[in-house]
Protein backbone atom coordinates (compact mmCIF):
# COMPACT_ATOMS: atom_id res chain seq x y z
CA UNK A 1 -0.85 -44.79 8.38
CA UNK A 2 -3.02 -41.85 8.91
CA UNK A 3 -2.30 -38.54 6.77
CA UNK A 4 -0.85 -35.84 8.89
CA UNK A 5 -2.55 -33.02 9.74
CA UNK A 6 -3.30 -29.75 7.60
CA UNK A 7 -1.20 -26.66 8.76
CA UNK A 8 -3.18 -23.28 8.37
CA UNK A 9 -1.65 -20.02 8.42
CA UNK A 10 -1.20 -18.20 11.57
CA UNK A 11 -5.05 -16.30 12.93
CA UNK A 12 -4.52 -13.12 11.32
CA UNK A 13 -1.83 -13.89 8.84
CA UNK A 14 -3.11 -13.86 5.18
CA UNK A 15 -1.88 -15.40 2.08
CA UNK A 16 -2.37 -13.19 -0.93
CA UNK A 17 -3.68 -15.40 -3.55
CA UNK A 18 -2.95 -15.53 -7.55
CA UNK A 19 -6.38 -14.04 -8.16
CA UNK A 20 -5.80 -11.25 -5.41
CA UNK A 21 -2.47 -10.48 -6.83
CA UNK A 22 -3.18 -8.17 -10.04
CA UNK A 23 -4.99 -5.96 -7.47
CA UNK A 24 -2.34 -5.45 -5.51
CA UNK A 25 -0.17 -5.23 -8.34
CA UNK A 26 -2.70 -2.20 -9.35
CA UNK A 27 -2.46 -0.38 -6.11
CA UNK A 28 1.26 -0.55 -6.15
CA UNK A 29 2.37 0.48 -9.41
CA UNK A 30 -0.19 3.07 -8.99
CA UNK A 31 1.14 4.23 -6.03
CA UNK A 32 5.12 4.06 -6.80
CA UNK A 33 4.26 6.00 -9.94
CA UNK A 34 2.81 8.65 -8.19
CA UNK A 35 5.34 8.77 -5.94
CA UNK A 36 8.14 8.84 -8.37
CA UNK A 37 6.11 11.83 -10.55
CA UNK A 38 6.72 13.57 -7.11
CA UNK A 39 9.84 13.04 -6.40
CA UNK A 40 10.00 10.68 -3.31
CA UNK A 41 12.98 7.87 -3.54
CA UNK A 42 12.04 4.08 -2.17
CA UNK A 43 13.85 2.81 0.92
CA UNK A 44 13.98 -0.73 2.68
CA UNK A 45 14.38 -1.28 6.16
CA UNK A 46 14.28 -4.60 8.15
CA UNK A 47 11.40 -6.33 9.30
CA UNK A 48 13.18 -7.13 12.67
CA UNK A 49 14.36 -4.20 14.62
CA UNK A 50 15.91 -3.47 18.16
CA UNK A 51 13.01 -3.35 20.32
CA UNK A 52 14.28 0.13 22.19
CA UNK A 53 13.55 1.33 18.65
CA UNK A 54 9.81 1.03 19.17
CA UNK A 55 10.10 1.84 22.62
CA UNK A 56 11.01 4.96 22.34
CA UNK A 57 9.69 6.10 18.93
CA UNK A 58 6.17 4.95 19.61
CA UNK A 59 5.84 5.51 23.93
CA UNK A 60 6.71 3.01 26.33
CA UNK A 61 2.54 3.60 27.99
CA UNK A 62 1.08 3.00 24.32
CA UNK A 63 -1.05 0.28 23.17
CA UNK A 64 1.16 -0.70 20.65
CA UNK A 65 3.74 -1.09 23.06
CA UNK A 66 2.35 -2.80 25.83
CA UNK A 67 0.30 -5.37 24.12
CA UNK A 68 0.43 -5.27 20.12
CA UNK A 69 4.21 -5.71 19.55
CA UNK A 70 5.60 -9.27 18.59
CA UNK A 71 9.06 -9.32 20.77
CA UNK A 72 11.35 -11.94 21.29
CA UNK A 73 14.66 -12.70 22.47
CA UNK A 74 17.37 -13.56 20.19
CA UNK A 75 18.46 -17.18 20.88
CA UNK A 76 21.76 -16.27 19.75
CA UNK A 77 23.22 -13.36 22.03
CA UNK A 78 20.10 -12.09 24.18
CA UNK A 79 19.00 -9.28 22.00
CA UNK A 80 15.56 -8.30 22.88
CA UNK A 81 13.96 -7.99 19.33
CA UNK A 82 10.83 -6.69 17.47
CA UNK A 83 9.00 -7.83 14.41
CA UNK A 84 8.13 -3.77 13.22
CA UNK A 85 4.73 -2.68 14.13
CA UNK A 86 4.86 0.40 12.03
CA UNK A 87 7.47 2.02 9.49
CA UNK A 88 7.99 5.68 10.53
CA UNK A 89 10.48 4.55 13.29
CA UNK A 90 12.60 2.39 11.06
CA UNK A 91 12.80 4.84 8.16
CA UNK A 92 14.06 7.61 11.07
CA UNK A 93 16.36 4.98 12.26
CA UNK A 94 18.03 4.88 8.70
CA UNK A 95 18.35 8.62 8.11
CA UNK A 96 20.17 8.81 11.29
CA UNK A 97 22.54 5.43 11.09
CA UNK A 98 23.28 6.90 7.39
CA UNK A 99 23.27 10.90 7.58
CA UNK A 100 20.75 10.68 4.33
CA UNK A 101 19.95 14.36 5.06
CA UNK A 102 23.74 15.13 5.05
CA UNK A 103 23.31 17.00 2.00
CA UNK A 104 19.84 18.09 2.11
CA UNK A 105 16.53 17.55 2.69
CA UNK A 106 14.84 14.13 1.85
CA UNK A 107 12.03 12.62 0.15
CA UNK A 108 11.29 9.08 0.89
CA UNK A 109 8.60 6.13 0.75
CA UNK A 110 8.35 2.38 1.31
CA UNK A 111 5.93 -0.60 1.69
CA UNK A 112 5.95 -3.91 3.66
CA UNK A 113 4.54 -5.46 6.40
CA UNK A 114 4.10 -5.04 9.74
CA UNK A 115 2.76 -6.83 12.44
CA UNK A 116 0.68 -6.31 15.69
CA UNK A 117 -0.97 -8.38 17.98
CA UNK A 118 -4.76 -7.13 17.93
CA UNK A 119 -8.21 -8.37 17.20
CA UNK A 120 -8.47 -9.50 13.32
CA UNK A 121 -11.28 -8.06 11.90
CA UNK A 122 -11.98 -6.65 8.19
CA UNK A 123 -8.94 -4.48 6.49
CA UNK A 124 -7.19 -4.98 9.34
CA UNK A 125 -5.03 -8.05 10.39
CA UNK A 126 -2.28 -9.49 12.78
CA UNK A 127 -0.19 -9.15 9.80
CA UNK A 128 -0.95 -5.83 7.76
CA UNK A 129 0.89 -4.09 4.42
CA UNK A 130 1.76 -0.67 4.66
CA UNK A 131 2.71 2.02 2.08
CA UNK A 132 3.96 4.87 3.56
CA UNK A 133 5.93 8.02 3.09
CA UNK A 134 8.41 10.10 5.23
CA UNK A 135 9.82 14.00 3.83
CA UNK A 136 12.47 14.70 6.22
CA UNK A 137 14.43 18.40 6.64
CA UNK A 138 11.25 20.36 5.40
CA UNK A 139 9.54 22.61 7.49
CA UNK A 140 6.78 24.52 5.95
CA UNK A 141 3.15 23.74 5.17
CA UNK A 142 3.97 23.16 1.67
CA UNK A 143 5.23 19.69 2.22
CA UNK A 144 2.32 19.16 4.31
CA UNK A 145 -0.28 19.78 1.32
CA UNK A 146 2.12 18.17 -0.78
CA UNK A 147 1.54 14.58 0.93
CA UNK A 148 -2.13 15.18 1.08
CA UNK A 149 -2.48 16.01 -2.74
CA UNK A 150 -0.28 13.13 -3.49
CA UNK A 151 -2.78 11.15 -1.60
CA UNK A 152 -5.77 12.75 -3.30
CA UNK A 153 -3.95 12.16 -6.62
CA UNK A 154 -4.00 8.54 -5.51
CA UNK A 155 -7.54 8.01 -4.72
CA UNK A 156 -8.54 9.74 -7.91
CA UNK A 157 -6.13 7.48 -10.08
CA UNK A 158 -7.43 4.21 -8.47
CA UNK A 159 -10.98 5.38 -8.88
CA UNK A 160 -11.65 5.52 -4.93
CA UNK A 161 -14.88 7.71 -4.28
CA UNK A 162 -16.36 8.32 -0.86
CA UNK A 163 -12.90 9.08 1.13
CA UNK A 164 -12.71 12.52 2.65
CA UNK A 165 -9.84 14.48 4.02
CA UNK A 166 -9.98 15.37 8.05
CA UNK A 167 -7.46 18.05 8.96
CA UNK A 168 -5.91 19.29 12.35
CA UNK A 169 -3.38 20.99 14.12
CA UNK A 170 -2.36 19.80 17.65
CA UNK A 171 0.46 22.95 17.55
CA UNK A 172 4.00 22.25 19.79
CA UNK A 173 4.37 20.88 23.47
CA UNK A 174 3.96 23.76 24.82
CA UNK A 175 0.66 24.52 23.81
CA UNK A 176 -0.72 20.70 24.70
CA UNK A 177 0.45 21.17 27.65
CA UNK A 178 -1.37 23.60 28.71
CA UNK A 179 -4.19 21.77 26.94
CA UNK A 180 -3.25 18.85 28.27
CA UNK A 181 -3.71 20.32 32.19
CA UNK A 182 -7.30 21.77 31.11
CA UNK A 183 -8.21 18.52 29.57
CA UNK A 184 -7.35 16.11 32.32
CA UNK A 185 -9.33 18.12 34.61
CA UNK A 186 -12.40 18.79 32.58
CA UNK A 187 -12.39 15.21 32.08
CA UNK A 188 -11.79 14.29 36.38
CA UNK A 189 -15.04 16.45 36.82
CA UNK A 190 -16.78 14.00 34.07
CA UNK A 191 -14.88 10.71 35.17
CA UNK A 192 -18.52 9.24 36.37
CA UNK A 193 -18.90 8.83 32.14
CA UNK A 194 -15.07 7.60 31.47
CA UNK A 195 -15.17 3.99 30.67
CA UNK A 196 -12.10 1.91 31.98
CA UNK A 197 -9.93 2.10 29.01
CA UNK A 198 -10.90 6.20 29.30
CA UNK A 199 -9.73 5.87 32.90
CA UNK A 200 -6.30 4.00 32.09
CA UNK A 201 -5.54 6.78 29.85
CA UNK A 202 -6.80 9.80 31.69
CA UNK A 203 -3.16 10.65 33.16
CA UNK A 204 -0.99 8.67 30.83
CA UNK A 205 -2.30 9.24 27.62
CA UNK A 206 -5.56 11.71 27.23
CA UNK A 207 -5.56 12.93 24.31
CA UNK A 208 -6.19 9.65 22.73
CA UNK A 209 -9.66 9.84 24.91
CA UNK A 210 -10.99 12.33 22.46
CA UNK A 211 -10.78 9.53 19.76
CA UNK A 212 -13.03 7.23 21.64
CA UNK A 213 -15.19 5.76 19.41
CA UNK A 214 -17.50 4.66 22.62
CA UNK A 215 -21.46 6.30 22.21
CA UNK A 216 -21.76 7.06 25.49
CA UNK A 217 -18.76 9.30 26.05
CA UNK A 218 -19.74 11.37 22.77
CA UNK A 219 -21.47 14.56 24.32
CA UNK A 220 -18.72 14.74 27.05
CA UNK A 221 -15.99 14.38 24.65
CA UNK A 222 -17.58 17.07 22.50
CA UNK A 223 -17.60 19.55 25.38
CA UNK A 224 -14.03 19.24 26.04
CA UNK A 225 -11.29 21.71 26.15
CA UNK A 226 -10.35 22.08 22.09
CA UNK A 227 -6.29 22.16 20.76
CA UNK A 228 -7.24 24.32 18.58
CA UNK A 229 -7.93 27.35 20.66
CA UNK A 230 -4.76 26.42 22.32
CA UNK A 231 -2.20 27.51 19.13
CA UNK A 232 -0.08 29.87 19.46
CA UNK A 233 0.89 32.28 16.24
CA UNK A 234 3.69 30.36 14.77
CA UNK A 235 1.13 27.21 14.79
CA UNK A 236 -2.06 29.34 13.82
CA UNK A 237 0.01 30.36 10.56
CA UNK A 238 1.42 26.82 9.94
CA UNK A 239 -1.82 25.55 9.84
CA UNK A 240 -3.44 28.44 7.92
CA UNK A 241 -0.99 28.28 5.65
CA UNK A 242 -1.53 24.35 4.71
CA UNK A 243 -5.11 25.68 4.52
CA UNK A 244 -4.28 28.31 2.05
CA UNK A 245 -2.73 26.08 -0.49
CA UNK A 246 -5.56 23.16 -0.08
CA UNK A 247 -8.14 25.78 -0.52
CA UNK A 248 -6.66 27.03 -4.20
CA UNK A 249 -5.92 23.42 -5.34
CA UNK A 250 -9.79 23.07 -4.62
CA UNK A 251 -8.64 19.94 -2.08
CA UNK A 252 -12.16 19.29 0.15
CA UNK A 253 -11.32 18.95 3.62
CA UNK A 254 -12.91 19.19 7.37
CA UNK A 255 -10.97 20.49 10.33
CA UNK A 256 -12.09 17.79 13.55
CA UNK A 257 -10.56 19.09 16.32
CA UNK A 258 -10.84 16.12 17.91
CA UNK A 259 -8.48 14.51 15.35
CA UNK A 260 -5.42 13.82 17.88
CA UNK A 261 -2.19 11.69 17.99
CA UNK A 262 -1.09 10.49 21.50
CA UNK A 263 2.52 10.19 20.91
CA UNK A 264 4.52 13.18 22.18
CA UNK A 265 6.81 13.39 18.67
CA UNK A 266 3.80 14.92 16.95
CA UNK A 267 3.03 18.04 16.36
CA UNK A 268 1.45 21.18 14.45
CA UNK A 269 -0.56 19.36 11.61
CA UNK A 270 -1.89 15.56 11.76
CA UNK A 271 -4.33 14.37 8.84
CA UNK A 272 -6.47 11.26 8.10
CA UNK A 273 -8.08 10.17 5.01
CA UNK A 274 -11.32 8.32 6.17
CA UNK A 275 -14.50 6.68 4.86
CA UNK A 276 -18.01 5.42 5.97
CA UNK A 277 -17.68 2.14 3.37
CA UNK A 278 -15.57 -0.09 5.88
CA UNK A 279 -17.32 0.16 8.62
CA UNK A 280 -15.78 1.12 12.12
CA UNK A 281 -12.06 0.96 10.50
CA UNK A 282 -12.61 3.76 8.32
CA UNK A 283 -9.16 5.48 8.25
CA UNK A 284 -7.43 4.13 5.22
CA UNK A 285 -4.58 6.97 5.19
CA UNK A 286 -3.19 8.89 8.48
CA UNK A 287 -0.70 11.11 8.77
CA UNK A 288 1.33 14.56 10.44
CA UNK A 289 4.11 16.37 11.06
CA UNK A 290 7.05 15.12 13.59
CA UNK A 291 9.51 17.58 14.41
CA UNK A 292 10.62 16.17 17.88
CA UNK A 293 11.26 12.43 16.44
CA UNK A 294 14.66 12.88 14.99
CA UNK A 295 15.84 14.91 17.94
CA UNK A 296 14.46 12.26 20.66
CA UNK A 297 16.71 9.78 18.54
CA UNK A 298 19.73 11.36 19.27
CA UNK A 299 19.94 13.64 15.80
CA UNK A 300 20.37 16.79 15.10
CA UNK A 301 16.96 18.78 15.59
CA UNK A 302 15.51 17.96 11.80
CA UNK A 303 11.83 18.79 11.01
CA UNK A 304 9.61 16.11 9.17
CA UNK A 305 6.60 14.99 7.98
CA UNK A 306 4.73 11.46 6.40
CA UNK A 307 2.21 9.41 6.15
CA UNK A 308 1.30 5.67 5.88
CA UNK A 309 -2.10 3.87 4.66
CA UNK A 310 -3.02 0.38 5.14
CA UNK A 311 -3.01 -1.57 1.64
CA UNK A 312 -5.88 -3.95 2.74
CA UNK A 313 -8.19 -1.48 3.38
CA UNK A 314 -7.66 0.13 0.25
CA UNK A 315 -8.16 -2.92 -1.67
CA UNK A 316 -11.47 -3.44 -0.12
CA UNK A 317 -12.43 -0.26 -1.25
CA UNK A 318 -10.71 -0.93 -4.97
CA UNK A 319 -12.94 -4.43 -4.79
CA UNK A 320 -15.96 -2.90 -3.90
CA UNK A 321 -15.59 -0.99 -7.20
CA UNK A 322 -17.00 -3.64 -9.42
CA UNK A 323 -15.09 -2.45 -12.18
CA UNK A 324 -11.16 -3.56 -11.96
CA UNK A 325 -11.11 -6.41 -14.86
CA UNK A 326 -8.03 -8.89 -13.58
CA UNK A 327 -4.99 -8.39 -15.96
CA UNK A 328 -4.71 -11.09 -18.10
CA UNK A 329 -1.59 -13.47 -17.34
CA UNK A 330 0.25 -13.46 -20.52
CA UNK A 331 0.69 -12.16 -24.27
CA UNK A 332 1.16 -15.17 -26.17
CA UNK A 333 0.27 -19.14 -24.89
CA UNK A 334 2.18 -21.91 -26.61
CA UNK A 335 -0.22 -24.93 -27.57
CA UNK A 336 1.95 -28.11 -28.86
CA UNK A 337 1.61 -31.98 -29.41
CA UNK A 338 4.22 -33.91 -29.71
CA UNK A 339 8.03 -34.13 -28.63
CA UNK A 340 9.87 -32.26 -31.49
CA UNK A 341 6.65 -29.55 -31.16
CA UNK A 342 7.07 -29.01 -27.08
CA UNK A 343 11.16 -28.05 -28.81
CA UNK A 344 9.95 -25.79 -30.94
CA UNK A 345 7.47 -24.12 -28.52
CA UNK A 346 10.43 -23.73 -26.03
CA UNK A 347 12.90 -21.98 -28.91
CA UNK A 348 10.01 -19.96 -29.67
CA UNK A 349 8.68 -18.90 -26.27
CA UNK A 350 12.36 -17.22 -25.37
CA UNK A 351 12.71 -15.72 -28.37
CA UNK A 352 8.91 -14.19 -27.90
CA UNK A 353 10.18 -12.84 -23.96
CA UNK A 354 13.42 -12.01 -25.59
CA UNK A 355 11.38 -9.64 -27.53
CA UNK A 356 10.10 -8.48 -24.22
CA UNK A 357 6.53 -10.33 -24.09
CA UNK A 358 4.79 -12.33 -21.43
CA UNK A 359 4.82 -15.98 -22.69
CA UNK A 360 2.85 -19.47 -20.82
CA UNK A 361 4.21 -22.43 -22.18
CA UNK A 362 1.94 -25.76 -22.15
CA UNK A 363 2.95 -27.99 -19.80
CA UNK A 364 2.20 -31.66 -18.77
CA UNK A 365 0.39 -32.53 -15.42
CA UNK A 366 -0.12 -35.89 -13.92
CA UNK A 367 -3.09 -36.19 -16.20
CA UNK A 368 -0.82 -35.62 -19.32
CA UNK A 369 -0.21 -33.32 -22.05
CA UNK A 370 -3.57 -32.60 -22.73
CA UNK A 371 -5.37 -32.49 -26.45
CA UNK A 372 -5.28 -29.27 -28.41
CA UNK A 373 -8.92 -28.66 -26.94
CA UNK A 374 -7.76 -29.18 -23.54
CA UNK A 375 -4.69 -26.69 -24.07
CA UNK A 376 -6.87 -24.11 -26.15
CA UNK A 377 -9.30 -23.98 -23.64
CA UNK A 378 -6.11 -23.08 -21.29
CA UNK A 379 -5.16 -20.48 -23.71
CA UNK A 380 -8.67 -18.73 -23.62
CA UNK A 381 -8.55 -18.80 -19.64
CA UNK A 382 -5.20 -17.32 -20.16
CA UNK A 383 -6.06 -14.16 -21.36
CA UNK A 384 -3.63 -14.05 -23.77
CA UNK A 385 -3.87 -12.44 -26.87
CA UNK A 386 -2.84 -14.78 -29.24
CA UNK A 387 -2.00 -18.70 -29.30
CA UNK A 388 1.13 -19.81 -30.90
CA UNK A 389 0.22 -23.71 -32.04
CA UNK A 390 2.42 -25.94 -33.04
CA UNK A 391 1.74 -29.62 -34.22
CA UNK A 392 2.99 -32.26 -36.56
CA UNK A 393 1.65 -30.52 -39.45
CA UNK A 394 3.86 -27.13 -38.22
CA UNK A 395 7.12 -29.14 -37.74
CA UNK A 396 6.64 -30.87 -41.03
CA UNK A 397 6.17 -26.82 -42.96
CA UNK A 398 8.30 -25.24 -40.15
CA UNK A 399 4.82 -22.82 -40.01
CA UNK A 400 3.28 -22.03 -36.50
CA UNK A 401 -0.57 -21.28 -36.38
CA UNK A 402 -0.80 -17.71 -34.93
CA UNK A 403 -4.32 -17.47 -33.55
CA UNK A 404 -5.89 -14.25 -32.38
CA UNK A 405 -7.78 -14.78 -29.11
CA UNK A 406 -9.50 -11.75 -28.32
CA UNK A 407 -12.44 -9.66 -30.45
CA UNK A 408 -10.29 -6.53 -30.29
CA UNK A 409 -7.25 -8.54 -31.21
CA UNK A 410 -9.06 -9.89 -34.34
CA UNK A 411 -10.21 -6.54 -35.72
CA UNK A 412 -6.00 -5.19 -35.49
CA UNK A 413 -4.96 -8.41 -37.40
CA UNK A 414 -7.72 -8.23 -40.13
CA UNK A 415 -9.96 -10.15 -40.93
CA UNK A 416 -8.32 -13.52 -40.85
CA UNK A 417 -8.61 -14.88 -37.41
CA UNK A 418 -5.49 -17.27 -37.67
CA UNK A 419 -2.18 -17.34 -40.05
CA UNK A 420 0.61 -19.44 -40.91
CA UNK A 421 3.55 -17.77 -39.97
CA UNK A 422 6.85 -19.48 -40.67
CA UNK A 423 8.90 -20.08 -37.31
CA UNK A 424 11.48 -17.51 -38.33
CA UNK A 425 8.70 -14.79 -38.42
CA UNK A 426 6.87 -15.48 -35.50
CA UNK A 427 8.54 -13.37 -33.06
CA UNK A 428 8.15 -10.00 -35.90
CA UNK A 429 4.39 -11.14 -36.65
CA UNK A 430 3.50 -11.18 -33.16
CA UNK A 431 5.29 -8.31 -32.08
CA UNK A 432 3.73 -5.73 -34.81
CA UNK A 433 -0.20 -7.16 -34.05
CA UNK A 434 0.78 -6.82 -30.07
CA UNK A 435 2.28 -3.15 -30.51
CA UNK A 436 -0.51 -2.06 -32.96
CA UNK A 437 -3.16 -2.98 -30.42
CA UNK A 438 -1.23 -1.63 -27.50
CA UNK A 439 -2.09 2.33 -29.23
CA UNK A 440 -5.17 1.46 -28.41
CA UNK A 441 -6.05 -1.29 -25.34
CA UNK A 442 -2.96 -0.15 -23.63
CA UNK A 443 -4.40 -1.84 -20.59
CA UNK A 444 -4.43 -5.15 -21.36
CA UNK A 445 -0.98 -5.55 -23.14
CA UNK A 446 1.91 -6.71 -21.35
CA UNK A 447 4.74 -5.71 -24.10
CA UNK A 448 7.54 -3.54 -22.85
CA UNK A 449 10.69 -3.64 -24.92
């Protein structure tokens, strides 16, 4: 009988592996910590979402829309559904179906994934993770430069160099409009240059032509009409105003004009947080202001403003750091040989987690137990910082061998590199050698009580 054959994960999927995880786990305690110091709260939403949602949040003639989306219909009852391409919509959704800005103004964040159908290619998948924010009911420039210092905070806490701040305005309907009429036939006189996907969007969608990333349209798309010089006063001081504050935090940014959104909800400032080290994907962090959205939605006119940044992308950037040293998986490891030993180690590894410590206990595989070589060696992968061993011997005193496995370790419990330590004081020994070291490796201790 032949062996059936392997499944692989969907093109574009990814698994995040064990090794991959304490990265992520970096990133997003990093991030929620940040968020919490500034007082954003976390919200869920479903991954599957009416597909009207998307529709009309993101632009029926969009991309996204009318190729990326994964849609279906429910077998069930005939929905037509949506796996969410992007989190702004379903956050919006919320506020509304729940009145969250009943009694004020909100700040709010979340993370997940979300899916669209597009090319694979590095830091950016069919399946993607996004960590994003939304401040809804606020409607001054503050919040704005809040978001983007939050964001700065973040790079500099994660040790991300080499990612610069782009700034813009694209001001109120109105105004890009007007712009809007200018552009389209600035670019008709140039349309000899347009390349087809310029040409599908030059009455649709042309703002998003100024983002073209193609060589040959550079010098014409540098020519064209600019937003900018479109803004009327109320959007001249918005955006001076975010200006004003960035300037006396000392936050570096560049104002590109030709930074654009192509979705009518946006408006006055949009930002991106960009960098040369990934290539053609460089934007690891975009974001603006959306005053229209809540409206369009069926809400009461409410101003708002977020932003959401691709995880995968910034892990590439955290790997390329050299320096992140993987968190090691565990405080103590329990080596034992021998039946009434494995009972011990089990009594003794819940009272060590009781105590609020990360515990591996030795277990058999198809090979075996495994020697105490075998399962010190296991230990020493472990990164643990000490080895609780327990053998005949131990049963027969009721003493554990408590073995330090790390230098630093070594030098807080004194010079002895092991100790007896009856079974009744194991959980206090280990506990006052892992507190004394945490006051000073902090990072590579587990113990929270």
């Amino acid at each position: 009988m032949s062996k059936p054959e392997k499944i692989v994960a969907v093109k574009g999927m990814n698994d995040i592996l064990p090794q991959d995880a304490p990265m992520w786990e970096l990133f997003e305690n990093t991030a929620e910590t940040i968020l919490k110091s500034y007082g954003y709260q976390k919200i869920v939403t479903p991954i599957v979402e009416d597909t009207s949602l998307f529709a009309r949040a993101i632009g029926a003639v969009t991309d996204i829309v009318e190729k990326e989306m994964y849609s279906f219909e429910d077998s069930m009852n005939g929905d037509q559904l949506t796996l969410r391409p992007e989190g702004t919509a379903g956050v919006v959704r919320a506020v509304l179906e729940h009145n969250l800005v009943y009694d004020g103004p909100k700040r709010l964040w979340y993370k997940g994934p979300m899916f669209r159908h597009e090319r694979p290619q590095r830091g950016r998948y069919r399946q993607f993770f996004q960590f994003g924010a939304e401040a809804v009911g606020f409607s001054g420039p503050d919040i704005d430069a809040e978001l983007i210092m939050l964001c700065r905070r973040l790079w500099d806490d994660l040790g991300l160099q080499n990612v610069r701040l782009e700034l813009n305005s694209i001001g109120n309907a109105d105004e890009r409009l007007r712009h809007r009429a200018d552009l389209i036939a600035y670019l008709e006189k140039h349309e000899d240059i347009l390349d087809l996907e310029a040409k599908r969007r030059l009455h649709s969608n042309p703002l998003r032509i100024l983002d073209t990333k193609n060589p040959a349209m550079q010098d014409m798309v540098n020519g064209a009409p600019k937003l900018l010089d479109y803004l009327g006063e109320e959007s001249l001081a918005h955006l001076n105003g975010l200006r004003k504050i960035l300037d006396r935090n000392a936050v570096q940014y560049t104002i590109n004009p030709r930074l654009v959104r192509g979705l009518d909800y946006y408006n006055r400032t949009v930002f991106e947080w960009v960098t040369d080290e990934l290539g053609s994907q460089g934007t690891i962090c975009a974001g603006g202001r959306y005053d229209p959205l809540i409206e369009q939605f069926g809400g009461k006119a409410t101003p708002a403003v977020g932003f959401a940044m691709g995880i995968e992308r910034i892990i590439e950037l955290m790997k390329g750091l050299g320096e992140t040293q993987t968190p090691s998986q565990c405080d103590v490891y329990l080596v034992h040989q021998g039946e009434d030993a494995q009972l011990q180690a089990f009594i003794l590894g819940e009272r060590l987690r009781d105590a609020g410590l990360d515990v591996v206990l030795h277990c058999a595989t198809p090979a075996g137990a495994g020697s105490f070589k075998s399962q010190m060696k296991k230990a020493d992968g472990s990164g643990a910082a000490f080895a609780v061993i327990i053998g005949e011997d131990e049963i027969a005193s009721n003493q554990a061998v408590v073995k330090a496995m790390r230098a630093d370790v070594d030098k807080a419990a004194g010079e002895q590199q092991q100790s007896k330590v009856a079974f009744e004081d194991v959980v206090d020994y280990v506990v006052d050698q892992i507190v004394g070291d945490h006051d000073h490796d902090h990072d590579h201790v587990h113990y929270h009580p």
